[in-house]
Protein backbone atom coordinates (compact mmCIF):
# COMPACT_ATOMS: atom_id res chain seq x y z
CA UNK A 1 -51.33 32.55 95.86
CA UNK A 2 -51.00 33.01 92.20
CA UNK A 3 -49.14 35.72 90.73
CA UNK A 4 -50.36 38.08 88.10
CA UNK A 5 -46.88 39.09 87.18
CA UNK A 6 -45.97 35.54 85.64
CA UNK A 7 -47.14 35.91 82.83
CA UNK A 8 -46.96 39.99 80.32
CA UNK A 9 -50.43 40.33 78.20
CA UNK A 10 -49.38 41.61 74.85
CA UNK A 11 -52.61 43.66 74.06
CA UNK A 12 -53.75 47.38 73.74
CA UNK A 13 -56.34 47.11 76.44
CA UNK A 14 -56.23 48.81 80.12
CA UNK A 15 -57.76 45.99 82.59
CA UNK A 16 -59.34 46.21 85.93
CA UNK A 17 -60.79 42.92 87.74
CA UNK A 18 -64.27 42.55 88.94
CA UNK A 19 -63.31 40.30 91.72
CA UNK A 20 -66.12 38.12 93.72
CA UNK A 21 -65.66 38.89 97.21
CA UNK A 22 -63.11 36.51 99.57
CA UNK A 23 -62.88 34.41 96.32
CA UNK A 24 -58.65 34.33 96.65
CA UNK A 25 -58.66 35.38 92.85
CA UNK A 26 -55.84 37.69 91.30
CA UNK A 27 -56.60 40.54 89.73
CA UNK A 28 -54.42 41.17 86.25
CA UNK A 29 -53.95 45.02 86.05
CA UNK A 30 -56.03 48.31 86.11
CA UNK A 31 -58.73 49.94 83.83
CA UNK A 32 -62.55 48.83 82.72
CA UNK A 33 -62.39 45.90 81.36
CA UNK A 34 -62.75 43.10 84.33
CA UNK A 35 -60.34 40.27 84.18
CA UNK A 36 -59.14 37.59 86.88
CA UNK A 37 -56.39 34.68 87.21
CA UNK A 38 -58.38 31.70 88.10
CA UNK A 39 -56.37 28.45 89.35
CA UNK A 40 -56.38 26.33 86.65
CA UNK A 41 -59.36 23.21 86.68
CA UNK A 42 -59.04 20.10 87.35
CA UNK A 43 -61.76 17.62 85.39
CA UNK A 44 -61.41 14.18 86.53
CA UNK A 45 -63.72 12.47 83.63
CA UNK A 46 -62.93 13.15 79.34
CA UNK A 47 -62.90 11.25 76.98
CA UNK A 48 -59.77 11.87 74.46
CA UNK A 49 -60.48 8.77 72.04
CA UNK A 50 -56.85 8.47 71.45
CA UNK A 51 -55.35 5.62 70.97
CA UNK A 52 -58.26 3.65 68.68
CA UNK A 53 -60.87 7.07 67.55
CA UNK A 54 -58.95 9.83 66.68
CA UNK A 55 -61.67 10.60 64.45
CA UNK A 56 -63.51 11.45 67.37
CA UNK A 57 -60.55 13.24 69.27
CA UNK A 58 -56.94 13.10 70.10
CA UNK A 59 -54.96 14.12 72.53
CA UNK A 60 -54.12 16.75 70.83
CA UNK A 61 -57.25 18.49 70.22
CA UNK A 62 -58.58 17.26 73.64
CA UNK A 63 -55.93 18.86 75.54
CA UNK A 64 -56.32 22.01 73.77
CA UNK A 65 -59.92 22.65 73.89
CA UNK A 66 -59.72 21.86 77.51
CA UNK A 67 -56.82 24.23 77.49
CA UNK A 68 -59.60 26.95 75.81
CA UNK A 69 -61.61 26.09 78.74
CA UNK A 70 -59.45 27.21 81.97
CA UNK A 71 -58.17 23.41 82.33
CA UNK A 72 -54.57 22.34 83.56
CA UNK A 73 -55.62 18.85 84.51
CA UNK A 74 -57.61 16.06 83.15
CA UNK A 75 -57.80 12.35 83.61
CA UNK A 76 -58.93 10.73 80.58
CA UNK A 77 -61.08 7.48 80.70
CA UNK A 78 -59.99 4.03 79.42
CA UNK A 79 -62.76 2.95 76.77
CA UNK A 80 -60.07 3.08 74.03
CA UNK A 81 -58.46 0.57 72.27
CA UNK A 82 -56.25 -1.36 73.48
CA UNK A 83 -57.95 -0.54 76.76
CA UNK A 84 -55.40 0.73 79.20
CA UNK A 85 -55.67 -2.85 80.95
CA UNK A 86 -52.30 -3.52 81.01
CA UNK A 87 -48.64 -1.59 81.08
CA UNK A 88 -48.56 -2.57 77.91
CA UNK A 89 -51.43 -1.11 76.84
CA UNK A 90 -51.27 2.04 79.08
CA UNK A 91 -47.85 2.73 77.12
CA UNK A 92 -49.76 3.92 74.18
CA UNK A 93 -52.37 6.12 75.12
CA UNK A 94 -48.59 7.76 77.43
CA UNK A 95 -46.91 7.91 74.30
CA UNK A 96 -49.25 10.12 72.70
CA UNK A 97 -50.09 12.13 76.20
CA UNK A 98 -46.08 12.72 75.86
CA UNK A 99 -46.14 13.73 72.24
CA UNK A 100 -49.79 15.89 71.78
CA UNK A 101 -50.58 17.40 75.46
CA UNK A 102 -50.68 20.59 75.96
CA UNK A 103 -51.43 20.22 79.51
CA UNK A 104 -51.62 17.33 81.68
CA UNK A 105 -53.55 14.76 80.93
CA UNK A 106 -53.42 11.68 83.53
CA UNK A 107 -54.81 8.71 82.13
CA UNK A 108 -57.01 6.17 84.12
CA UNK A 109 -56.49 2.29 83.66
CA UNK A 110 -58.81 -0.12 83.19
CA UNK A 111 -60.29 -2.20 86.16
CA UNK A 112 -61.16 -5.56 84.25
CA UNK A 113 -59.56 -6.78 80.99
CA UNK A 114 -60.82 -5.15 77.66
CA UNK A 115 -63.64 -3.09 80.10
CA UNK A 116 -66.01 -6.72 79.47
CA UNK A 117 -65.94 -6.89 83.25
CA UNK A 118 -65.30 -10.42 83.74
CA UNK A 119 -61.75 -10.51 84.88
CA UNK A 120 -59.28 -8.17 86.71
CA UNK A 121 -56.87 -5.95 85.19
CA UNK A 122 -53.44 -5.78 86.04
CA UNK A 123 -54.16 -2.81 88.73
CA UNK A 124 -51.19 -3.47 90.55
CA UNK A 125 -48.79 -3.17 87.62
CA UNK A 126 -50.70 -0.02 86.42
CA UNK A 127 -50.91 1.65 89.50
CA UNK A 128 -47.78 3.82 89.46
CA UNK A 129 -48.26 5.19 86.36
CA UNK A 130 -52.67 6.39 86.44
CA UNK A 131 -54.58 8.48 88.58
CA UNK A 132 -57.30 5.86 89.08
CA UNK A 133 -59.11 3.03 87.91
CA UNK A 134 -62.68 2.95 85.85
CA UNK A 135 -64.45 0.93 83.40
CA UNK A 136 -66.34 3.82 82.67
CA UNK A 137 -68.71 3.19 79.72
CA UNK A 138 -69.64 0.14 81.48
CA UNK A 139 -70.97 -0.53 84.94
CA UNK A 140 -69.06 -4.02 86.57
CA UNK A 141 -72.23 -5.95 86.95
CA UNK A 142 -71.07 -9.04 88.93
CA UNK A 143 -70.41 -8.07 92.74
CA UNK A 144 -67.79 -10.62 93.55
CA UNK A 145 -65.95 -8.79 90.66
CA UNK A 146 -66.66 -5.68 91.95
CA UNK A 147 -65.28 -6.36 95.38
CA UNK A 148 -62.11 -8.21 94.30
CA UNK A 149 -61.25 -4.82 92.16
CA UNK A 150 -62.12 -2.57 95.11
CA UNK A 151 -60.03 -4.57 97.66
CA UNK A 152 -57.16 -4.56 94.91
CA UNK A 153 -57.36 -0.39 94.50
CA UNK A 154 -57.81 -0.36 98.08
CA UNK A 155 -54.75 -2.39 98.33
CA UNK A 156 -52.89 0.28 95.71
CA UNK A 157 -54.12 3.27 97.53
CA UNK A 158 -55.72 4.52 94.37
CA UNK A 159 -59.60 5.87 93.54
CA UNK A 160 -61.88 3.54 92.05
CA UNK A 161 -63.97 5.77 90.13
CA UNK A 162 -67.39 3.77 89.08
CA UNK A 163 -69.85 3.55 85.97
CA UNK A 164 -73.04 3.00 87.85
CA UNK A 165 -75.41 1.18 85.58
CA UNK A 166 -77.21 -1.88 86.35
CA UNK A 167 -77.61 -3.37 82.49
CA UNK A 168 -80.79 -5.67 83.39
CA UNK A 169 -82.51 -2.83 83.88
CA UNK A 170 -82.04 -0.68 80.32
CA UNK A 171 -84.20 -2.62 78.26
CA UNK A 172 -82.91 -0.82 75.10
CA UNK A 173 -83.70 2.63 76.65
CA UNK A 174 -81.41 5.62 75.58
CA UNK A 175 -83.32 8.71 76.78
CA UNK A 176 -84.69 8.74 80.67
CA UNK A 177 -87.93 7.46 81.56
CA UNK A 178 -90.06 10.10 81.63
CA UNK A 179 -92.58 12.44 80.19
CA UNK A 180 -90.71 12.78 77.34
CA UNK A 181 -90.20 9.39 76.14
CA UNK A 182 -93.81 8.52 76.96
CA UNK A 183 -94.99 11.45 74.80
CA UNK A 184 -92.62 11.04 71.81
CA UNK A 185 -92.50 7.00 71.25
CA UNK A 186 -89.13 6.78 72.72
CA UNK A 187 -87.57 3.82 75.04
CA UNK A 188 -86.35 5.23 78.63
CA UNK A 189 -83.62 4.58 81.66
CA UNK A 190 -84.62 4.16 84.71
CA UNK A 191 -83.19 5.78 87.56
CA UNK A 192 -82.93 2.61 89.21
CA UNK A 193 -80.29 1.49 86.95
CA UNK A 194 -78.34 3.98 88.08
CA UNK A 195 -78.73 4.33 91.95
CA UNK A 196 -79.20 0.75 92.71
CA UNK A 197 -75.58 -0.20 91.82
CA UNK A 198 -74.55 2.57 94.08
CA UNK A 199 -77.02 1.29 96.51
CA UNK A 200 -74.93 -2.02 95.79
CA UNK A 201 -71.24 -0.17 95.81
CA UNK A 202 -71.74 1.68 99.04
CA UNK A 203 -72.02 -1.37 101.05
CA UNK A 204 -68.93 -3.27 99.23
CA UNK A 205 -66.88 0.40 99.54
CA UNK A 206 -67.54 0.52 103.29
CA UNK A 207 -66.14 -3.29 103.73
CA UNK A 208 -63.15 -3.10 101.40
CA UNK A 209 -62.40 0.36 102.67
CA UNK A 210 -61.63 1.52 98.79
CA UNK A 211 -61.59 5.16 98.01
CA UNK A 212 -64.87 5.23 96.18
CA UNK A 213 -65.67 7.86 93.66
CA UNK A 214 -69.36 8.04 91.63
CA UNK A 215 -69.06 9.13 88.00
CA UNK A 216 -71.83 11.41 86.43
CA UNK A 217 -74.89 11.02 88.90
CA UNK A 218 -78.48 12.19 87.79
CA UNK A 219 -81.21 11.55 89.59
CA UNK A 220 -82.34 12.37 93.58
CA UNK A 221 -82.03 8.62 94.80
CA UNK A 222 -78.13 9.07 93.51
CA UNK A 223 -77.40 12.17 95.56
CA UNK A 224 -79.79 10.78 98.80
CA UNK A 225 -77.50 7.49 98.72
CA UNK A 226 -74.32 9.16 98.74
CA UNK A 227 -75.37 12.12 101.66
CA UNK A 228 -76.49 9.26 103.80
CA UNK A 229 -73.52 7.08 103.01
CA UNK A 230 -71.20 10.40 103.62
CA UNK A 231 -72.54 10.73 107.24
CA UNK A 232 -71.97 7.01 107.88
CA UNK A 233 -68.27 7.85 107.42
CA UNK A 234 -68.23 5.24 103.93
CA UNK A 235 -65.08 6.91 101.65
CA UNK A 236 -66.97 7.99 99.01
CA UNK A 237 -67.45 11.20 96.47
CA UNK A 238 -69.07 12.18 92.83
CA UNK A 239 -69.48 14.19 90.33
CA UNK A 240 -72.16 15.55 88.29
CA UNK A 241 -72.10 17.37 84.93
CA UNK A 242 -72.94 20.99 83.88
CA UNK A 243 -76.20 19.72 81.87
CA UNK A 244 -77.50 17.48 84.91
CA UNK A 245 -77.22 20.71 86.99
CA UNK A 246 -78.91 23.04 84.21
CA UNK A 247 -80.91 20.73 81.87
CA UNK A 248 -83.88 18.32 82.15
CA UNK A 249 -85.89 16.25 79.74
CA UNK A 250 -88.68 19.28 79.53
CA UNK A 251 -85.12 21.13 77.39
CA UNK A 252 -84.82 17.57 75.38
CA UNK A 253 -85.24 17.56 71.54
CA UNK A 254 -85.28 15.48 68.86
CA UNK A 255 -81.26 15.68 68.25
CA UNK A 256 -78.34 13.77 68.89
CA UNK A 257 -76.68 16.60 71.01
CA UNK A 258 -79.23 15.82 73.38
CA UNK A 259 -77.97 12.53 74.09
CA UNK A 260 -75.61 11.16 76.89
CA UNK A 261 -75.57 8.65 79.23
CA UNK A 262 -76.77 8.75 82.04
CA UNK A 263 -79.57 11.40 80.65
CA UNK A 264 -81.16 14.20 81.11
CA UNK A 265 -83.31 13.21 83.77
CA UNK A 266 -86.71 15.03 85.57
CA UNK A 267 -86.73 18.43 86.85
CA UNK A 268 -87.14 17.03 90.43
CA UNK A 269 -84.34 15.46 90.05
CA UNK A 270 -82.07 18.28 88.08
CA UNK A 271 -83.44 20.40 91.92
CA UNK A 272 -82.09 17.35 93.88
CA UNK A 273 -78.50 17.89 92.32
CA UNK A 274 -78.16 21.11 92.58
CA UNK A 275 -79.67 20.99 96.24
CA UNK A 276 -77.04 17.98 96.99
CA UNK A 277 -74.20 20.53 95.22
CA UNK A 278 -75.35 23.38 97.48
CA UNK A 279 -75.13 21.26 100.80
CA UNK A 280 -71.59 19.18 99.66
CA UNK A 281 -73.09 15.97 98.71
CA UNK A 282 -71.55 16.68 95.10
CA UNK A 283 -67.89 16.87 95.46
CA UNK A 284 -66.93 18.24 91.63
CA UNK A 285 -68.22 18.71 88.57
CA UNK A 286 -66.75 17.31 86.06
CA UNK A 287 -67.68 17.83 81.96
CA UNK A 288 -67.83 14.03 80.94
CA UNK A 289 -66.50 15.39 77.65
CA UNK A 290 -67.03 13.01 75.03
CA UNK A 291 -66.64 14.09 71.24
CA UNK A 292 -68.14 12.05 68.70
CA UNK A 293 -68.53 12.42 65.00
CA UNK A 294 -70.63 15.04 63.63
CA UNK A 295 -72.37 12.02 61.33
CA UNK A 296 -72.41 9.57 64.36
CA UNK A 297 -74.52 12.36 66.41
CA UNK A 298 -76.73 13.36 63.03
CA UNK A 299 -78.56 10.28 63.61
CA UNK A 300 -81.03 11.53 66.22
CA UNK A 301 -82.03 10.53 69.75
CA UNK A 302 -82.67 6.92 69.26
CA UNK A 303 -79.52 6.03 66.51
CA UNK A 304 -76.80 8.34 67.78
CA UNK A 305 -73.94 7.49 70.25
CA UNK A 306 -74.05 8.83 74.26
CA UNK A 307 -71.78 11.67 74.87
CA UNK A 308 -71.81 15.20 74.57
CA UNK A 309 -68.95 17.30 74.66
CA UNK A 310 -68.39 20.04 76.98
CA UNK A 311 -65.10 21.09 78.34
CA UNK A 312 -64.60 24.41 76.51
CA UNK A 313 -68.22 25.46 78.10
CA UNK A 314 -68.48 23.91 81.54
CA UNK A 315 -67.08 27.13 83.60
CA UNK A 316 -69.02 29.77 81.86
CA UNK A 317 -72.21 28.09 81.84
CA UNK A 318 -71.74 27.17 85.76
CA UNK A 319 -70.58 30.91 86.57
CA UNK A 320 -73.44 32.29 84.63
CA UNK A 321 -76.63 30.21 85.57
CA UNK A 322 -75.29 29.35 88.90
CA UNK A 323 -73.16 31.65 90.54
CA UNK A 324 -74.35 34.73 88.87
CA UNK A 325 -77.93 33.98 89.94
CA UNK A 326 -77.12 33.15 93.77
CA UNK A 327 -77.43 29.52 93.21
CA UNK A 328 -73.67 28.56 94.79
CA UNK A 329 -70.87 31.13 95.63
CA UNK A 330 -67.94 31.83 93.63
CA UNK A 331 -66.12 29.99 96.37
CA UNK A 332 -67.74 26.90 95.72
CA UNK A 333 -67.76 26.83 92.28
CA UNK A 334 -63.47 26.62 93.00
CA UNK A 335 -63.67 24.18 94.83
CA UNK A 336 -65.77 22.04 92.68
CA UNK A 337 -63.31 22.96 89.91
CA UNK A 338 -60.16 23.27 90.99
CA UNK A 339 -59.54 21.74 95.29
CA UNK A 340 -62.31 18.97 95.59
CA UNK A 341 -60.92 17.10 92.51
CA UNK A 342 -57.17 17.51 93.15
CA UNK A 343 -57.89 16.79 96.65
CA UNK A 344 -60.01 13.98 96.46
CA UNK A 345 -57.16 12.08 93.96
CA UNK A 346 -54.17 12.78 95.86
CA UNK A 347 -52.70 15.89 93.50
CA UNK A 348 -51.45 19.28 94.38
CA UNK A 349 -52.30 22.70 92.22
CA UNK A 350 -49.28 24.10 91.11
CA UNK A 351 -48.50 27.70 90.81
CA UNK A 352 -47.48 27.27 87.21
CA UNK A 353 -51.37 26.85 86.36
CA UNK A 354 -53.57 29.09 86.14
CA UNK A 355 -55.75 30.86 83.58
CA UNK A 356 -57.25 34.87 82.72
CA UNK A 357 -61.01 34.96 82.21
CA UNK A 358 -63.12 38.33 81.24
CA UNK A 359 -66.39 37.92 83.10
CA UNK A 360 -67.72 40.28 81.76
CA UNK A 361 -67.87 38.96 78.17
CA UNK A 362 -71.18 37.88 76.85
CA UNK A 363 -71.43 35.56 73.93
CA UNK A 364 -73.54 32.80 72.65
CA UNK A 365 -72.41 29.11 72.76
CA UNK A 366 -71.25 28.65 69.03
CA UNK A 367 -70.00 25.06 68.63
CA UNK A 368 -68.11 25.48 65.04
CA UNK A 369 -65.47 27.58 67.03
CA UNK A 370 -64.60 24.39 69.42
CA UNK A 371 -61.01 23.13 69.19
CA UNK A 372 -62.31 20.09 70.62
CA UNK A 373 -62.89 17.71 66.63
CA UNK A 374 -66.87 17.13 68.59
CA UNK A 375 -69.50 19.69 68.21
CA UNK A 376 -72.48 18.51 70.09
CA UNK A 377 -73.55 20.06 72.99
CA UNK A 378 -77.39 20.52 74.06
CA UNK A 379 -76.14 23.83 75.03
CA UNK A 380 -75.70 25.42 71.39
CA UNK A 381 -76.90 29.44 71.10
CA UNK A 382 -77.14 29.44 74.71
CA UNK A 383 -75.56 33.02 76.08
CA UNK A 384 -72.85 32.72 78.74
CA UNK A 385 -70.45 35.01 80.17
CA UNK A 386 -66.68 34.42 81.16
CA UNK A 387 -64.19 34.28 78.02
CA UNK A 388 -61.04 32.46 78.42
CA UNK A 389 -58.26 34.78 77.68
CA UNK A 390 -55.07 32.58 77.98
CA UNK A 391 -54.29 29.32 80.14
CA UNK A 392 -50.68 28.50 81.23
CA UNK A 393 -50.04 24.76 82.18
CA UNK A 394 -47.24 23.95 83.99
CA UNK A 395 -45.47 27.19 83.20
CA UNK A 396 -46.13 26.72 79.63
CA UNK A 397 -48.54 28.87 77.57
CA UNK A 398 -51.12 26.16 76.84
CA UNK A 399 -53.66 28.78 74.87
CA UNK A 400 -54.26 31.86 74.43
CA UNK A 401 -57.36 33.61 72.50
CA UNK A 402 -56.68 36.01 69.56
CA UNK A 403 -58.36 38.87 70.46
CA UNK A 404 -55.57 39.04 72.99
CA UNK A 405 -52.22 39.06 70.31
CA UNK A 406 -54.26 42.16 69.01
């Protein structure tokens, strides 16, 4: 159990929690205004850009917005340059983890060469020193590939955390195929070319025995194949993302915010992911945080780069539209932050993170206050509550808001 006498607030405010009931969470001290310790989060997909687009982000910057938003733990994807393919390689993006971080940041390596997905990595020489291995960014298209690097994690005894997207299906699409697209002129993704890889992945997972983990899923046949391959007793979880679980292509507009990858599917679907994260199918969320340039994303749905950032928002928008509204318990909503993902990856939560959070606080989503260098995120001028107060990694103060040094 965390302790709320680690760490002395330096403010001139009396506190009292607002606790959610049999939710294990800590209350700070006594008074009106209600505060918590929360165990600090665990997000097992960002993107840092560092090494090869620290325009985008750095470690730096990544670690602290991520910091702002209640997080102790990431692991940060390998589309940068050099790709983590290699110890080599790997010792680049640690060098500046070592330098920058403000809290810890595990990297992931690379499961083919360069991410192209044509031959292996070197997954046993990087295996002591990542979490897990992706290509994310790319799907591995060729299944003899596919099962040679799942027999090789398997072999390591790490996750092999998959991009699911079949590319001979896109045909140059870049918002889903749906009403939306067909009404405004635009070219959609199928849902196919997302579940039929995992339809493809389930079958290899079950015969190489890998620990198999499904990034960002989207649409219903994603969640059905993974609930049916659960029960089978194939190793598999996923993750979704706050904006699969609260957005759709009806909230879609003509704006590169707007844009990720997979996207914003149909409402029926949005209802079959947050059915699957009721009932367990979804393990974790995780933000998928992935800063770009505020010219790269000026360019509209069509021209602009996938990603959307989202670290510094993810809890508050989850606690407000879902667990204030009945949707999942407070319970859950830790373990799909903080247990599942640890868990699931092999880590342990120390009692050196944690994080205070006024729930009470209402505010609209303003992204020119981000530490994170990206700024879109379809969820601008939306009104949460939950404020981050302060975030201690590892025993170390890893951020703490202003109001609080009052």
């Amino acid at each position: 159990m965390l302790k709320a006498s680690v760490f002395k607030f330096k403010t001139k405010h009396d506190f009292a929690p607002v606790i959610p009931a049999g939710s294990g969470i800590v209350p700070v001290s006594s008074g009106e205004t209600p505060l918590v310790i929360l165990p600090g989060f665990c997000d097992v997909h960002v993107h840092f850009r560092e090494p090869g687009f620290c325009y985008k982000e750095t470690i730096g910057s990544g670690s602290r917005a991520a910091a702002r938003g209640g997080y102790t733990e990431v692991f940060a994807m390998p589309n940068l340059d050099p790709v983590p393919d290699s110890v080599p390689h790997l010792e680049e993006e640690l060098s500046a983890i070592r330098r920058d971080a403000v809290i810890s940041v595990r990297p992931y390596g690379a499961l083919t060469v360069g991410e192209k997905g044509k031959t292996p990595a070197d997954i046993e020489g990087l295996a002591p020193q990542v979490v897990a291995f992706s290509d994310d960014g790319r799907g591995v298209q060729d299944m003899g590939l596919m099962r040679e690097v799942m027999a090789r994690c398997a072999s390591a005894g790490k996750v092999l955390a998959a991009h699911c997207e079949d590319e001979s299906l896109l045909h140059g699409g870049y918002i889903h195929e749906g009403r939306y697209a067909a009404a405004h002129g635009h070219r959609g993704i199928c849902s196919e070319s997302e579940w039929r890889p995992i339809e493809r992945d389930l079958k290899l997972a079950e015969e190489t025995g890998v620990k198999y983990h499904v990034c960002h899923i989207s649409c219903r046949e994603s969640a059905e194949l993974i609930r049916d391959a659960k029960k089978s007793g194939v190793s598999v979880t996923c993750e979704t993302a706050p904006h699969y679980l609260l957005l759709d292509e009806n909230d879609l507009r003509e704006a590169g915010r707007f844009k990720m990858n997979p996207p914003l599917r149909s409402r029926s679907d949005r209802l079959a992911l947050l059915e699957a994260l009721a009932d367990g199918t979804i393990d974790m969320i995780a933000t998928d945080h992935a800063p770009h340039s505020a010219e790269e994303k000026a360019r509209g749905l069509e021209k602009s780069p996938f990603g959307v950032v989202g670290i510094e928002t993810a809890f508050p928008l989850v606690y407000t539209y879902l667990v204030k509204t009945g949707v999942i318990s407070f319970d859950r909503l830790m373990e799909l932050l903080v247990t599942a993902p640890r868990e699931r990856f092999g880590l342990g939560l120390s009692n050196g993170d944690w994080s205070v959070w006024d729930l009470s606080a209402g505010y609209a989503i303003d992204p020119a206050g981000f530490l994170s260098m990206g700024r879109a995120t379809p969820f601008e001028g939306v009104r949460v509550s939950g404020r981050c107060l302060t975030t201690v990694s590892n025993g170390r103060l890893a951020y703490c808001d202003k109001e609080v040094l009052n």
